[in-house]
N, C-alpha and C. Protein backbone atom coordinates (compact mmCIF):
# COMPACT_ATOMS: atom_id res chain seq x y z
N UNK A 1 14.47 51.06 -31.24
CA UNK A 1 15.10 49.76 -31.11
C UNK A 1 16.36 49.75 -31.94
N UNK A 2 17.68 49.29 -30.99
CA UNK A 2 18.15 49.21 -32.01
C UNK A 2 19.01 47.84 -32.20
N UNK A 3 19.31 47.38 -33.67
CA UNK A 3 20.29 46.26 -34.17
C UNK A 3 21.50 46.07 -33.75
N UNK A 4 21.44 44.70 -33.62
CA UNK A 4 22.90 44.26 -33.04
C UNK A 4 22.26 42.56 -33.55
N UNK A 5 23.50 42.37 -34.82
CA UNK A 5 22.81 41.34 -35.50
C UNK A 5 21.62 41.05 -35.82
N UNK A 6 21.17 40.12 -35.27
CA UNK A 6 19.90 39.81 -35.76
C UNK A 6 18.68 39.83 -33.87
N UNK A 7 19.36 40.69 -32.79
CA UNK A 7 19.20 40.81 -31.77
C UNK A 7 18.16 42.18 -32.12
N UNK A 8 17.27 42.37 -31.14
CA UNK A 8 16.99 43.93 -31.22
C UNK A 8 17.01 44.24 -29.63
N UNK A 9 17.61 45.16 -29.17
CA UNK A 9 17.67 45.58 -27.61
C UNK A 9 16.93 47.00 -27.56
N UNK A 10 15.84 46.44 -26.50
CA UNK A 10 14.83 48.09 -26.54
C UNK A 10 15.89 48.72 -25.19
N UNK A 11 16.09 49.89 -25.20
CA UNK A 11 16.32 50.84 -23.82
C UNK A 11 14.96 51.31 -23.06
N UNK A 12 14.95 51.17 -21.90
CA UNK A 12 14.05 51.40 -20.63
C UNK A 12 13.29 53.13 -21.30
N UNK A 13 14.19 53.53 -21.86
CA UNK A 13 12.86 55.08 -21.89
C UNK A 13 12.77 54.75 -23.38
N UNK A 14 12.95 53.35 -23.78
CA UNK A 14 11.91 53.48 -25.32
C UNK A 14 10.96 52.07 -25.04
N UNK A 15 10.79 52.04 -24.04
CA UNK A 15 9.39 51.22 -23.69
C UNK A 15 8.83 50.76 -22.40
N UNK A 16 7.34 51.11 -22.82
CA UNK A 16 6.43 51.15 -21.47
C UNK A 16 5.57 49.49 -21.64
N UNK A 17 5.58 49.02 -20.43
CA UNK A 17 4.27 48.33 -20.55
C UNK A 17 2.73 48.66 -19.91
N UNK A 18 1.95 47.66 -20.10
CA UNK A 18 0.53 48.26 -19.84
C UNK A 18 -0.13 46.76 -19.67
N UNK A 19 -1.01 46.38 -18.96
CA UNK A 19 -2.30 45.43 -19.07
C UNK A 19 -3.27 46.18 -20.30
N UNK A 20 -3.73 45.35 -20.98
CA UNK A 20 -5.06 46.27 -21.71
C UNK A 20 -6.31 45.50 -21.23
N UNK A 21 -7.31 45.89 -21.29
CA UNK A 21 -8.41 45.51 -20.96
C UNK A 21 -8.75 44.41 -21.28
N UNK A 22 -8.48 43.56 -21.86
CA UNK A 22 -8.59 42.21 -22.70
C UNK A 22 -7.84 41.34 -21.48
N UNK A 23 -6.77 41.87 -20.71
CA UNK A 23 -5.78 41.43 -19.88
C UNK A 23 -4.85 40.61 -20.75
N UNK A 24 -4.65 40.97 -22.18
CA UNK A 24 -3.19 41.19 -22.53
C UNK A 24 -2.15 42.25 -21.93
N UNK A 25 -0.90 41.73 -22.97
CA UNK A 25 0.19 42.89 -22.15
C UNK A 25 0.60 43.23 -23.31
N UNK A 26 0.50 44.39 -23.15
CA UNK A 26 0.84 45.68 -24.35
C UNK A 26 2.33 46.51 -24.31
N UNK A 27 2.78 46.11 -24.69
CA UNK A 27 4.44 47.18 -25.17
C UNK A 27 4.02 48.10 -25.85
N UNK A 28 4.34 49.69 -25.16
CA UNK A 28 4.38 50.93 -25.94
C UNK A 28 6.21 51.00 -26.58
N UNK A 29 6.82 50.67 -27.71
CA UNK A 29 7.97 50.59 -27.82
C UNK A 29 7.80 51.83 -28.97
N UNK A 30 8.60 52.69 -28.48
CA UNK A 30 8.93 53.78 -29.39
C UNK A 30 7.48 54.39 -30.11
N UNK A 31 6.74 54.35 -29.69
CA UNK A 31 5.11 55.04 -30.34
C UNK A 31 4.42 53.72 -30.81
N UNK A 32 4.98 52.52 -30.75
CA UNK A 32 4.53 52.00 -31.84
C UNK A 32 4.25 50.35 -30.65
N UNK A 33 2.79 49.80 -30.59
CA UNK A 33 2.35 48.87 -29.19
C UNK A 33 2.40 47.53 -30.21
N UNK A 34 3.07 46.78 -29.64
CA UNK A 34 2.91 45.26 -29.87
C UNK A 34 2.46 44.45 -28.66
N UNK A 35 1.37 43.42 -28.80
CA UNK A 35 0.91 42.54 -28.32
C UNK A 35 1.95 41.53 -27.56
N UNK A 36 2.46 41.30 -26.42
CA UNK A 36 3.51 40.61 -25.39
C UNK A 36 2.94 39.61 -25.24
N UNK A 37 3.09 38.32 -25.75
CA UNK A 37 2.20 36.84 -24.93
C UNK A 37 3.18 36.54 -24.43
N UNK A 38 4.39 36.38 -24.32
CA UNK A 38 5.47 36.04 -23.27
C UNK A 38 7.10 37.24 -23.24
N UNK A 39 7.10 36.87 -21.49
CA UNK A 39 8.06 37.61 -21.46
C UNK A 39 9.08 36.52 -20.57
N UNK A 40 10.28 36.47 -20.77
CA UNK A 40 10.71 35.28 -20.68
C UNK A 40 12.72 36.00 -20.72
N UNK A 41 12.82 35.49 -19.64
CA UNK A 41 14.27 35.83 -19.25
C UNK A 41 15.76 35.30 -19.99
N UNK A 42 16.31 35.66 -20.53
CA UNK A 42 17.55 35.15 -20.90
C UNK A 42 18.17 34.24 -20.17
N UNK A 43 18.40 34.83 -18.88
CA UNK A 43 19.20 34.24 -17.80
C UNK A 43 18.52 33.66 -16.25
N UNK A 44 17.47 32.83 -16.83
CA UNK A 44 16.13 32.79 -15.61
C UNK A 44 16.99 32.14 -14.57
N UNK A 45 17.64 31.48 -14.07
CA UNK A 45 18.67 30.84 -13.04
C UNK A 45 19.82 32.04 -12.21
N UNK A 46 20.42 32.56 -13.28
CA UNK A 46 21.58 32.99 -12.77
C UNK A 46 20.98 34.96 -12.19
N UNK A 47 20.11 35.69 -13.55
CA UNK A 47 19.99 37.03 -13.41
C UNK A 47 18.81 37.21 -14.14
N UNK A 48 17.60 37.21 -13.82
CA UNK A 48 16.48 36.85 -14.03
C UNK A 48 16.17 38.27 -14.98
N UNK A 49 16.18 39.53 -13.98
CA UNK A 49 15.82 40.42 -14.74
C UNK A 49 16.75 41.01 -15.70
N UNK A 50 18.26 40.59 -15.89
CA UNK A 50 18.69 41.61 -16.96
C UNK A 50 18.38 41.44 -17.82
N UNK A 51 18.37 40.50 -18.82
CA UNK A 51 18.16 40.41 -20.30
C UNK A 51 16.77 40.21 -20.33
N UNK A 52 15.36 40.78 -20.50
CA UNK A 52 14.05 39.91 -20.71
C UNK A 52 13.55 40.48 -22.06
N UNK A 53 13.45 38.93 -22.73
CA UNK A 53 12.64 38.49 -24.03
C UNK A 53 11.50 39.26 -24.27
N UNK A 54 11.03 39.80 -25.26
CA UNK A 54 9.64 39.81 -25.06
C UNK A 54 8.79 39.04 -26.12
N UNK A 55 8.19 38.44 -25.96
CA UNK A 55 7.52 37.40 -27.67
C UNK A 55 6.38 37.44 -27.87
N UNK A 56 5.96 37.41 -29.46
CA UNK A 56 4.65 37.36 -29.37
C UNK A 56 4.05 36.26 -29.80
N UNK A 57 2.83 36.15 -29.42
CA UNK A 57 2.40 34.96 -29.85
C UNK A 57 2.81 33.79 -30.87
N UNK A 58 3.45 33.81 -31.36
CA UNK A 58 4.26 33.10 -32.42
C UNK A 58 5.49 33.02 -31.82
N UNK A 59 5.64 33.40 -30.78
CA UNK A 59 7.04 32.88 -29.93
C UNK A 59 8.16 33.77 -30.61
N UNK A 60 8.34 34.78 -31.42
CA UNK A 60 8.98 35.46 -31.99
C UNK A 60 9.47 36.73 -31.29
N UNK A 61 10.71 36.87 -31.65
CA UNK A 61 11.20 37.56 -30.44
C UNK A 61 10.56 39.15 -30.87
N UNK A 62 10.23 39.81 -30.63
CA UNK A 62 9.96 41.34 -30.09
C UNK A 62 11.31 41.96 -29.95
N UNK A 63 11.62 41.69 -28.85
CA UNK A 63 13.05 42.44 -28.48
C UNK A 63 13.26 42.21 -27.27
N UNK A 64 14.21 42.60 -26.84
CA UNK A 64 15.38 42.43 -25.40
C UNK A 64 15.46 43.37 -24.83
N UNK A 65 15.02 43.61 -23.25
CA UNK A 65 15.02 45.14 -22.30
C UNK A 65 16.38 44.36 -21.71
N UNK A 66 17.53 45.08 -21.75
CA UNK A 66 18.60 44.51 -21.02
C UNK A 66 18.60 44.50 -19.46
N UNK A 67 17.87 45.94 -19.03
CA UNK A 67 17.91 46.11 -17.98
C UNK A 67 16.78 46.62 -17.34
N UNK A 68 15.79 45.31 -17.38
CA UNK A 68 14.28 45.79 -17.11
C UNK A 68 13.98 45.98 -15.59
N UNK A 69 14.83 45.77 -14.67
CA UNK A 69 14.91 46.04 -13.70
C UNK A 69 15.05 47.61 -13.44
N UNK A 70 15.40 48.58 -14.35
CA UNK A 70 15.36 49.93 -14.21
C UNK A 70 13.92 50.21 -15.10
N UNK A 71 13.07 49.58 -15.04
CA UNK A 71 11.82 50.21 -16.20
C UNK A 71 10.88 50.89 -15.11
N UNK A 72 10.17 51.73 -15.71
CA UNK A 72 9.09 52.46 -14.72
C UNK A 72 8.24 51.09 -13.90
N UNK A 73 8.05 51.85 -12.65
CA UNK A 73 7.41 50.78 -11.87
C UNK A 73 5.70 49.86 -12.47
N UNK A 74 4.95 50.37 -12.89
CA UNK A 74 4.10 49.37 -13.80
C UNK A 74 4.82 48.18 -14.55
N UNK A 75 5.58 49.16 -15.19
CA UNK A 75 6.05 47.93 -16.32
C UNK A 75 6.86 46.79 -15.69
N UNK A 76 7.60 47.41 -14.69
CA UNK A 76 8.52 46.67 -13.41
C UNK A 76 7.72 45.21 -12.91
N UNK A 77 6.70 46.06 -12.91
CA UNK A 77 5.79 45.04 -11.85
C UNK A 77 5.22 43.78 -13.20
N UNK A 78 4.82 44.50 -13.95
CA UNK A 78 3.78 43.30 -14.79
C UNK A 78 5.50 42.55 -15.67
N UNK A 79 6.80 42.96 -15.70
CA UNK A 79 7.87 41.82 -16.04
C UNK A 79 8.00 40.59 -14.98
N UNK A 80 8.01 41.63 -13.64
CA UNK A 80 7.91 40.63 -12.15
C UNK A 80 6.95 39.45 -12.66
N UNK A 81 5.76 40.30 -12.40
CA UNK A 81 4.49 38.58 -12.53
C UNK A 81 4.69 38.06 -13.73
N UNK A 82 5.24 38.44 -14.71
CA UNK A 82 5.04 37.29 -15.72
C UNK A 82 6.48 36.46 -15.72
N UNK A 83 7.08 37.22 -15.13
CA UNK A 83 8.83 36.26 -14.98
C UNK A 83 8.06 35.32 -13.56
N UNK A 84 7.67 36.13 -12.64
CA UNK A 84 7.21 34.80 -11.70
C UNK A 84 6.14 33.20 -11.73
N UNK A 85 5.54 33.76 -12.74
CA UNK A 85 4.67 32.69 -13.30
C UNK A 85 5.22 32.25 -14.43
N UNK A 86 6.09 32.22 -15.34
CA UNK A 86 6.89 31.39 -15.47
C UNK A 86 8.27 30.31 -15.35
N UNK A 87 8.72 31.16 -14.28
CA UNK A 87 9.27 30.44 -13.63
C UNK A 87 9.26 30.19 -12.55
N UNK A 88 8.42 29.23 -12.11
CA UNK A 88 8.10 28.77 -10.88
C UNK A 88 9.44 28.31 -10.08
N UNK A 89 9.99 28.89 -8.94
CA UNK A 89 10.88 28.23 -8.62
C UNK A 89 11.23 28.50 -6.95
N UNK A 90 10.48 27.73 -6.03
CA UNK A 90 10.47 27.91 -4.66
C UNK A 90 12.09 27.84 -4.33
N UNK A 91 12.26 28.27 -3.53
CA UNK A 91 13.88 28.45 -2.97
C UNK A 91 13.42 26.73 -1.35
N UNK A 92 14.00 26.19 -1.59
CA UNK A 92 14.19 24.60 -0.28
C UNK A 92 14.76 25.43 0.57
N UNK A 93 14.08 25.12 2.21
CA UNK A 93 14.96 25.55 2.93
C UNK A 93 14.91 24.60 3.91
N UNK A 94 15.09 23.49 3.63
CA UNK A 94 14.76 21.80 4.72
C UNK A 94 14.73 21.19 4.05
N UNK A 95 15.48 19.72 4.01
CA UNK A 95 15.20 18.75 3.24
C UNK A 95 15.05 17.81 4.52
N UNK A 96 13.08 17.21 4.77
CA UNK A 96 12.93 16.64 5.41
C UNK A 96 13.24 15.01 5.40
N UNK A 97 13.56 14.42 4.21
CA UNK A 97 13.37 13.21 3.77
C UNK A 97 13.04 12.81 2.09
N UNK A 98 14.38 12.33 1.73
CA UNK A 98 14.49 11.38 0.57
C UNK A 98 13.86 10.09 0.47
N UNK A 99 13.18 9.54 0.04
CA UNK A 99 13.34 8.13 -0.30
C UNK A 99 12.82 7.73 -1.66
N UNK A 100 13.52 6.65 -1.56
CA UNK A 100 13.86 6.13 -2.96
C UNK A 100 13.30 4.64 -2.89
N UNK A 101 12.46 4.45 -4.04
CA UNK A 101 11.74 3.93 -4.52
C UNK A 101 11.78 3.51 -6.25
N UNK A 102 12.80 2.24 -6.45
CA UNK A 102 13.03 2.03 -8.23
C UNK A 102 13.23 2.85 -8.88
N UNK A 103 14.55 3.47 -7.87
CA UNK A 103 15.12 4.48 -8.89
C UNK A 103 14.04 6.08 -8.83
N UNK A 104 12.89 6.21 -8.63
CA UNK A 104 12.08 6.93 -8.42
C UNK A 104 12.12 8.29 -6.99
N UNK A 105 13.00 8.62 -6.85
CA UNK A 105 13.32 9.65 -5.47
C UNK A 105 12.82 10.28 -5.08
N UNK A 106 11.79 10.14 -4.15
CA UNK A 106 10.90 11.30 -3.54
C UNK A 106 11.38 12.46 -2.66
N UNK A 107 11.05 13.97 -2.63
CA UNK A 107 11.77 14.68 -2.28
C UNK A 107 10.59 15.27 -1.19
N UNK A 108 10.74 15.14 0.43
CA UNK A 108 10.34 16.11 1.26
C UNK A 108 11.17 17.50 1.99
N UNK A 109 10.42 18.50 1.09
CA UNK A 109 11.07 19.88 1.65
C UNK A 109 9.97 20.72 2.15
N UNK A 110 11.04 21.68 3.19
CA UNK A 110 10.44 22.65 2.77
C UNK A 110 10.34 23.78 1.67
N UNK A 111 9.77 24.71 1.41
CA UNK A 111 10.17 25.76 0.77
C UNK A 111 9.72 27.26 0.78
N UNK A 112 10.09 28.30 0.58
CA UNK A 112 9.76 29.51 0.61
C UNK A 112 8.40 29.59 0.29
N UNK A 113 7.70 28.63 0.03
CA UNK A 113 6.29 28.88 -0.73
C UNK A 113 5.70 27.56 0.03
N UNK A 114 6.16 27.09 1.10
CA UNK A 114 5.29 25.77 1.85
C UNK A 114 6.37 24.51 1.52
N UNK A 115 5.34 23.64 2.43
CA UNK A 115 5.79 22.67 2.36
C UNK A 115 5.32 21.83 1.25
N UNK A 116 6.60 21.19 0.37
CA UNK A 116 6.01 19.83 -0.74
C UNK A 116 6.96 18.91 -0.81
N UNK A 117 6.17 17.84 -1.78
CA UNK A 117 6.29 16.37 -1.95
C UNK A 117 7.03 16.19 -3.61
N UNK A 118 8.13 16.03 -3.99
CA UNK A 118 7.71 16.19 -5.26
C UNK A 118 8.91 14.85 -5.68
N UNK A 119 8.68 14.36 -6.97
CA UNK A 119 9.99 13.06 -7.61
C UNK A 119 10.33 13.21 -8.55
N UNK A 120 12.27 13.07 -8.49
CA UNK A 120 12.93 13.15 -9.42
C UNK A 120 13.52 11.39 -9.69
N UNK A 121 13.71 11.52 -11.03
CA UNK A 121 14.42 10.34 -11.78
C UNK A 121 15.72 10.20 -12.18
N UNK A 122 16.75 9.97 -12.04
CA UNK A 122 17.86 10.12 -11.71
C UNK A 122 18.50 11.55 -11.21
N UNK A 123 18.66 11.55 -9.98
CA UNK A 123 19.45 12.85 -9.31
C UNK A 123 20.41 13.20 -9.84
N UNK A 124 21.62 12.39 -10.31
CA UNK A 124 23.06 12.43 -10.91
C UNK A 124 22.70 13.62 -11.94
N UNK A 125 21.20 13.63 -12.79
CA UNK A 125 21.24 14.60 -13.99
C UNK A 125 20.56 15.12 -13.84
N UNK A 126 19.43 15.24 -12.79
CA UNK A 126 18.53 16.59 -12.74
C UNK A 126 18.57 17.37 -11.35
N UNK A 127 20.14 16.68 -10.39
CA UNK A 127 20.15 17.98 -9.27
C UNK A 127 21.72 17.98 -9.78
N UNK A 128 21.00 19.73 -10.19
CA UNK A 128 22.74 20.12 -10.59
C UNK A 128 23.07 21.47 -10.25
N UNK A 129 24.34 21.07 -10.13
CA UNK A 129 25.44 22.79 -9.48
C UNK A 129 25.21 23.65 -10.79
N UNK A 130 24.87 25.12 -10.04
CA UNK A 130 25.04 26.34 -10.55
C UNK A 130 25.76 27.06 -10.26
N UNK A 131 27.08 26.52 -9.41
CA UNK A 131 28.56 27.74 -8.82
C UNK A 131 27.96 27.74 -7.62
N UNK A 132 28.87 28.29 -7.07
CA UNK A 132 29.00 28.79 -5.46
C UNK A 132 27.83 27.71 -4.93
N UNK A 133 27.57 27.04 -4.53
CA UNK A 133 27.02 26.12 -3.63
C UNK A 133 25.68 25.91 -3.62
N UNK A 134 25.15 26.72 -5.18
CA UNK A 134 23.48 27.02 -5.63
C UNK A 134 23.40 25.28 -6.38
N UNK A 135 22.21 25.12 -5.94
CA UNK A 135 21.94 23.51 -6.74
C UNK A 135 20.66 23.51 -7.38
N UNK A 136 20.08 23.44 -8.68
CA UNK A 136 18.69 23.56 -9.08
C UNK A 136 17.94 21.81 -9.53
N UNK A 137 17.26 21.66 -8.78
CA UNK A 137 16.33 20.02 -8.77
C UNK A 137 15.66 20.40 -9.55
N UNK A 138 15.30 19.45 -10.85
CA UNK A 138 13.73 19.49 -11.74
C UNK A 138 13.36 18.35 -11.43
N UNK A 139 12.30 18.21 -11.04
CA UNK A 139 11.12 17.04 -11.04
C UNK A 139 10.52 16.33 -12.06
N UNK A 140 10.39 15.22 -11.90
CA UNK A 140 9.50 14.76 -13.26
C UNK A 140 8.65 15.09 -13.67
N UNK A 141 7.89 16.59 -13.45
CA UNK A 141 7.11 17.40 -13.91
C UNK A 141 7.45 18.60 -14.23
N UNK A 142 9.25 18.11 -14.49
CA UNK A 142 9.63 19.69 -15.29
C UNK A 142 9.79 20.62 -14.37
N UNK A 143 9.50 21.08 -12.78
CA UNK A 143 9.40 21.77 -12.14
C UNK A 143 11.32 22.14 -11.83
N UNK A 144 11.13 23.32 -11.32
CA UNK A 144 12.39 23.59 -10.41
C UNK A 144 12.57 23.97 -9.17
N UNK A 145 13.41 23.74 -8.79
CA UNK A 145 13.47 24.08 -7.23
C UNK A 145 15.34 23.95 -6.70
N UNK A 146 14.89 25.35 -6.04
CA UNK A 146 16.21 26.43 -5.85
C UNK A 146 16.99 25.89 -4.26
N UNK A 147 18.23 25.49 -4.52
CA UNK A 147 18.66 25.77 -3.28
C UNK A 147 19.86 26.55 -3.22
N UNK A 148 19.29 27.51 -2.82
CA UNK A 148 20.60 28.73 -2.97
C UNK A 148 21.78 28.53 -2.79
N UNK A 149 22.01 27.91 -1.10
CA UNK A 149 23.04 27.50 -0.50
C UNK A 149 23.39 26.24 0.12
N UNK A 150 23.69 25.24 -0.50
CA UNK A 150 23.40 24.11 0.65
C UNK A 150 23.90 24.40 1.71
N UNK A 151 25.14 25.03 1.82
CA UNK A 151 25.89 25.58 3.03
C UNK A 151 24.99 26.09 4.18
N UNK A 152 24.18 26.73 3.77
CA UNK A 152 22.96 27.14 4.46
C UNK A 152 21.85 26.32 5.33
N UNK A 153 21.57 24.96 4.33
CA UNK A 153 20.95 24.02 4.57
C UNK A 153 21.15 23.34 6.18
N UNK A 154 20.45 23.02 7.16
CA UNK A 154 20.92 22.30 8.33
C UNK A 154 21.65 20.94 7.92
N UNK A 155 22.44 20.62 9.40
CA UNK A 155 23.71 19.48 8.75
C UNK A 155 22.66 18.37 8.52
N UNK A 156 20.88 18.10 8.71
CA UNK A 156 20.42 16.77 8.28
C UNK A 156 20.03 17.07 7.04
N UNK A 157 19.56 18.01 6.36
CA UNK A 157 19.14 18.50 4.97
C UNK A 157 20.60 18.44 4.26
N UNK A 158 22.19 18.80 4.72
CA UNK A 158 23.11 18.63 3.96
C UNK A 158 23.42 17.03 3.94
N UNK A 159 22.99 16.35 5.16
CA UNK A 159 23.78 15.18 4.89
C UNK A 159 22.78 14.15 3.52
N UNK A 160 21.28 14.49 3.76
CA UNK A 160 20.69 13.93 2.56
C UNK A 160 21.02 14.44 1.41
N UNK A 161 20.94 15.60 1.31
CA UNK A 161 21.49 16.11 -0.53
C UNK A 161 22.94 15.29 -0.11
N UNK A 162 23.24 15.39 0.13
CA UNK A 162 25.05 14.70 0.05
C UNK A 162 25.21 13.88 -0.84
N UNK A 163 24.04 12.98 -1.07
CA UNK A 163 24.15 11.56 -1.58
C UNK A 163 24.41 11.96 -3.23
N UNK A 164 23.58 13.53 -3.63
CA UNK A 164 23.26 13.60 -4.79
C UNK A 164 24.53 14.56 -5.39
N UNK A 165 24.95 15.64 -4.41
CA UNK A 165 25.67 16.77 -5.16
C UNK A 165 27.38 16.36 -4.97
C-alpha cells in the first residue's frame, strides 16, 4: 500500500478478495487479510468502479483500489455485489404518470428492474442533472433512480419530467 497523504491506494496485484466462511469479505492486501464490512465507491453516480473504498467495520477507510475493475475475476465479482447492493439504482425507462398530491409527487415508472411506484418531496431538489442529459431522482426513502438519458425517454415520459428538469 502505498501513501499519498493521508489516502492509502492498494494496486490490483497487491490485493485479492475472498468470501470467508462466516460470509464476511476478506482482503488479502500484501500478505496481510483485513476484515471488508463495506466497500463503497468514490464516484457511485458518475464511475462506480474506479476509485472503491474499502472499510471496516468502524467505517474506517482500509484503502482505495483505483482500478478495481482490472482485479482478478472473484474479487471483480464480490466488488460488483457489494457496489450493487449498495447502491441500489434502477435505470427509468418510462415515465408512466406523475401526480401530485400536497406537494407530495408520486412517480410511475418503469425500470430496468420492473415496474414501481415511488414519492418524491420537492422535485426542484431531489431530481437533479448529472451532465449530458443523465438526471438522478431520490425518493423520500433515500432511494435513487437513474435516468441516463431523458433524450432517450419517449416524447410522453419527456413531456412529464419536463415539469421538473
Amino acid at each position: 500500500m502505498g501513501a499519498t497523504s493521508d489516502i492509502s491506494f492498494i494496486g490490483v496485484g497487491e490485493v485479492a478478495l475472498r468470501r470467508a466462511d462466516s460470509g464476511d469479505t476478506v482482503a488479502l492486501i500484501n500478505g496481510v487479510e483485513h476484515i471488508v464490512a463495506h466497500i463503497l465507491s468514490v464516484f457511485p453516480i458518475s464511475n462506480r468502479s474506479h476509485f472503491v473504498s474499502l472499510r471496516d467495520e468502524r467505517g474506517e477507510e482500509i484503502g482505495i483500489i483505483e482500478q478495481a475493475h482490472e482485479l482478478d475475476p472473484e474479487s471483480r465479482r464480490i466488488v460488483r455485489e457489494e457496489l450493487e447492493r449498495s447502491y441500489f439504482l434502477p435505470r427509468i425507462t418510462d415515465v408512466y404518470g406523475i401526480d401530485d398530491h400536497l406537494n407530495l409527487y408520486t412517480f410511475h415508472v418503469e425500470t430496468d428492474r420492473g415496474e414501481r411506484t415511488f414519492q418524491v418531496r420537492n422535485p426542484r431538489q431531489n431530481v437533479r442533472s448529472v451532465g449530458g442529459g443523465r438526471y438522478i431522482i431520490k425518493d423520500v426513502d433515500g432511494n435513487r433512480y437513474d435516468i441516463p438519458s431523458l433524450r432517450n425517454l419517449g416524447p410522453k415520459s419527456q413531456n412529464l419530467m419536463s415539469e421538473f428538469v
